[in-house]
Protein backbone atom coordinates (compact mmCIF):
# COMPACT_ATOMS: atom_id res chain seq x y z
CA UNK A 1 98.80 72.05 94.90
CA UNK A 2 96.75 71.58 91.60
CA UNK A 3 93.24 71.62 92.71
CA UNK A 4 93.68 74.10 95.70
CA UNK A 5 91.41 77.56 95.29
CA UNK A 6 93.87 80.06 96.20
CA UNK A 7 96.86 78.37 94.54
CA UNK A 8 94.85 78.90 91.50
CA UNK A 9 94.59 82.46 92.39
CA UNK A 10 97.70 83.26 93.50
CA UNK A 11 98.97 81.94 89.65
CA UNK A 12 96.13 84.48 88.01
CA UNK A 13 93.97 81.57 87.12
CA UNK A 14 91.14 82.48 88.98
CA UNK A 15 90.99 86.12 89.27
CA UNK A 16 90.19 88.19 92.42
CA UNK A 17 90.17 91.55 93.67
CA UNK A 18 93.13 92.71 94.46
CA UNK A 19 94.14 94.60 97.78
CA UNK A 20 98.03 94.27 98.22
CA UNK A 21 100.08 91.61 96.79
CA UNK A 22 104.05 91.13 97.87
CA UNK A 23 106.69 88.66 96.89
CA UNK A 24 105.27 86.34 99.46
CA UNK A 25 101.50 87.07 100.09
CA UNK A 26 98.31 88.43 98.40
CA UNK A 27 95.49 90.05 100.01
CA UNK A 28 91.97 90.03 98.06
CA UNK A 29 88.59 90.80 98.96
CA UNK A 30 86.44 87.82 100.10
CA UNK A 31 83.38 86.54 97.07
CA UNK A 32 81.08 85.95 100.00
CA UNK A 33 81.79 88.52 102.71
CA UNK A 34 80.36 88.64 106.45
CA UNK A 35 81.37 91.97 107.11
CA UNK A 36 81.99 95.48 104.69
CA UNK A 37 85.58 95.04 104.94
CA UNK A 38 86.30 91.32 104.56
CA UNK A 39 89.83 90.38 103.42
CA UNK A 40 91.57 87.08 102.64
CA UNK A 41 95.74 87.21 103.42
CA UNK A 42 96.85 84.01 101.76
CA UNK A 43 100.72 83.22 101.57
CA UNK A 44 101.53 82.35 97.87
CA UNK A 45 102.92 79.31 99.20
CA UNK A 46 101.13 76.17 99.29
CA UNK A 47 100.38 75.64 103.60
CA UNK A 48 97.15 73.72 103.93
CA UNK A 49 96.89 75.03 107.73
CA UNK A 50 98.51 77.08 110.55
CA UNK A 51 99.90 73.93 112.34
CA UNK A 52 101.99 73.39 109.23
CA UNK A 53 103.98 76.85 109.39
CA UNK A 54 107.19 75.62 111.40
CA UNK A 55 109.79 78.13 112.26
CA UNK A 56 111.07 77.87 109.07
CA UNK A 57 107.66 80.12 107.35
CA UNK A 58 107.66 82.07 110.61
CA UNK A 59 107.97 85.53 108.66
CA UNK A 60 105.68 84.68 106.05
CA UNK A 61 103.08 84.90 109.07
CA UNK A 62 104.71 87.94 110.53
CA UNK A 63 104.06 89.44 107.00
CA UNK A 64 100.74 88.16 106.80
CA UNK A 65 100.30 90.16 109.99
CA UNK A 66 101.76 93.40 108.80
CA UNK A 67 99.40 93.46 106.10
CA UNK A 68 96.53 92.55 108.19
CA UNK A 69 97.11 96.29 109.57
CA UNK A 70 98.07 98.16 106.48
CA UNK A 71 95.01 96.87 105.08
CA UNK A 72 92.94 97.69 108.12
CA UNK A 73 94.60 101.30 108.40
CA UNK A 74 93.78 101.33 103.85
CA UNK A 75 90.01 100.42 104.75
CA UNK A 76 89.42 103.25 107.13
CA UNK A 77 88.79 100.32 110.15
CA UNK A 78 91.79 100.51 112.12
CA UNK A 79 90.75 102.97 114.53
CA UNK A 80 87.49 102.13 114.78
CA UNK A 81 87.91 98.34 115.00
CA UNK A 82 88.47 94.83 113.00
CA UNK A 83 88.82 91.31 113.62
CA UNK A 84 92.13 89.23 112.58
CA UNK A 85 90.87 85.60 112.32
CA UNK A 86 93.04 82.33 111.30
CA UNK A 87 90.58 79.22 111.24
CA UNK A 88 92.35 75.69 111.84
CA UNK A 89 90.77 72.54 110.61
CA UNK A 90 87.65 71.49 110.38
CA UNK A 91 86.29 71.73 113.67
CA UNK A 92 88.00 75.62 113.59
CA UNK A 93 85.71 76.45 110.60
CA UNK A 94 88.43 76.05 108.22
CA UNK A 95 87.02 74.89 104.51
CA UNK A 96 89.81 75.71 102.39
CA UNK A 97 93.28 74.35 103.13
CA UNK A 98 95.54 76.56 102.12
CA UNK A 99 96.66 78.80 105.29
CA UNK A 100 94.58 82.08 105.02
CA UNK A 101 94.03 85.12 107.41
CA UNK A 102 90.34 87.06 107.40
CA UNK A 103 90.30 90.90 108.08
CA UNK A 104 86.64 91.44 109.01
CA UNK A 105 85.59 95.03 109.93
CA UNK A 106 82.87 98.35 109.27
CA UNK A 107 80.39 97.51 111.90
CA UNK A 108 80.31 96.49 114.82
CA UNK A 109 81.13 92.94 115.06
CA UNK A 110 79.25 90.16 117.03
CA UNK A 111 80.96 87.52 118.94
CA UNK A 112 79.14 84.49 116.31
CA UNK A 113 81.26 85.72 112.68
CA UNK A 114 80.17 83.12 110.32
């Protein structure tokens, strides 16, 4: 998708920071974050929102997942705690539609994450 945010960075022409990258995903660190760890998971595929996965991008998710905990165990927050998050729509807090997975953590987190 042309004008989608992450598309643009996935293609290197918006540049980000870098945490892990695989054939299929790339984690970066979040511009605005909530939390001292805050990671975006994006799949380099264009998916505007989790209800559009299928079966058929089922282990694109799984991946998304994996990394979700290699980056938490990177970060120094896996024992001590993080927060997966996947927002859905508009009413879900999702702004950008391209399917993406938060890793908040390094304090303690409330229940109200922005």
């Amino acid at each position: 998708m042309s004008d989608c945010i992450f598309c643009k960075i996935v293609k290197g022409e918006i540049p980000c920071s870098k945490v892990m990258e695989t054939d299929r995903i790339l984690a970066f660190n979040d511009i605005h974050p909530v939390a001292p760890v805050h990671v975006l998971i994006v799949p380099k595929e264009h998916v505007a929102t989790f209800n559009d996965v299928g079966e058929s991008r089922g282990e694109v998710l799984a991946e998304m997942y994996r990394a979700a905990q290699t980056i938490a165990r990177e970060k120094g927050i896996a024992e001590t705690g993080y927060r997966v998050t996947v927002n859905v729509n508009p009413d879900g807090g999702q702004i950008i539609f391209h399917l993406h997975m938060h890793v908040f953590g390094g304090r303690k987190l409330t229940d109200a994450m922005g």
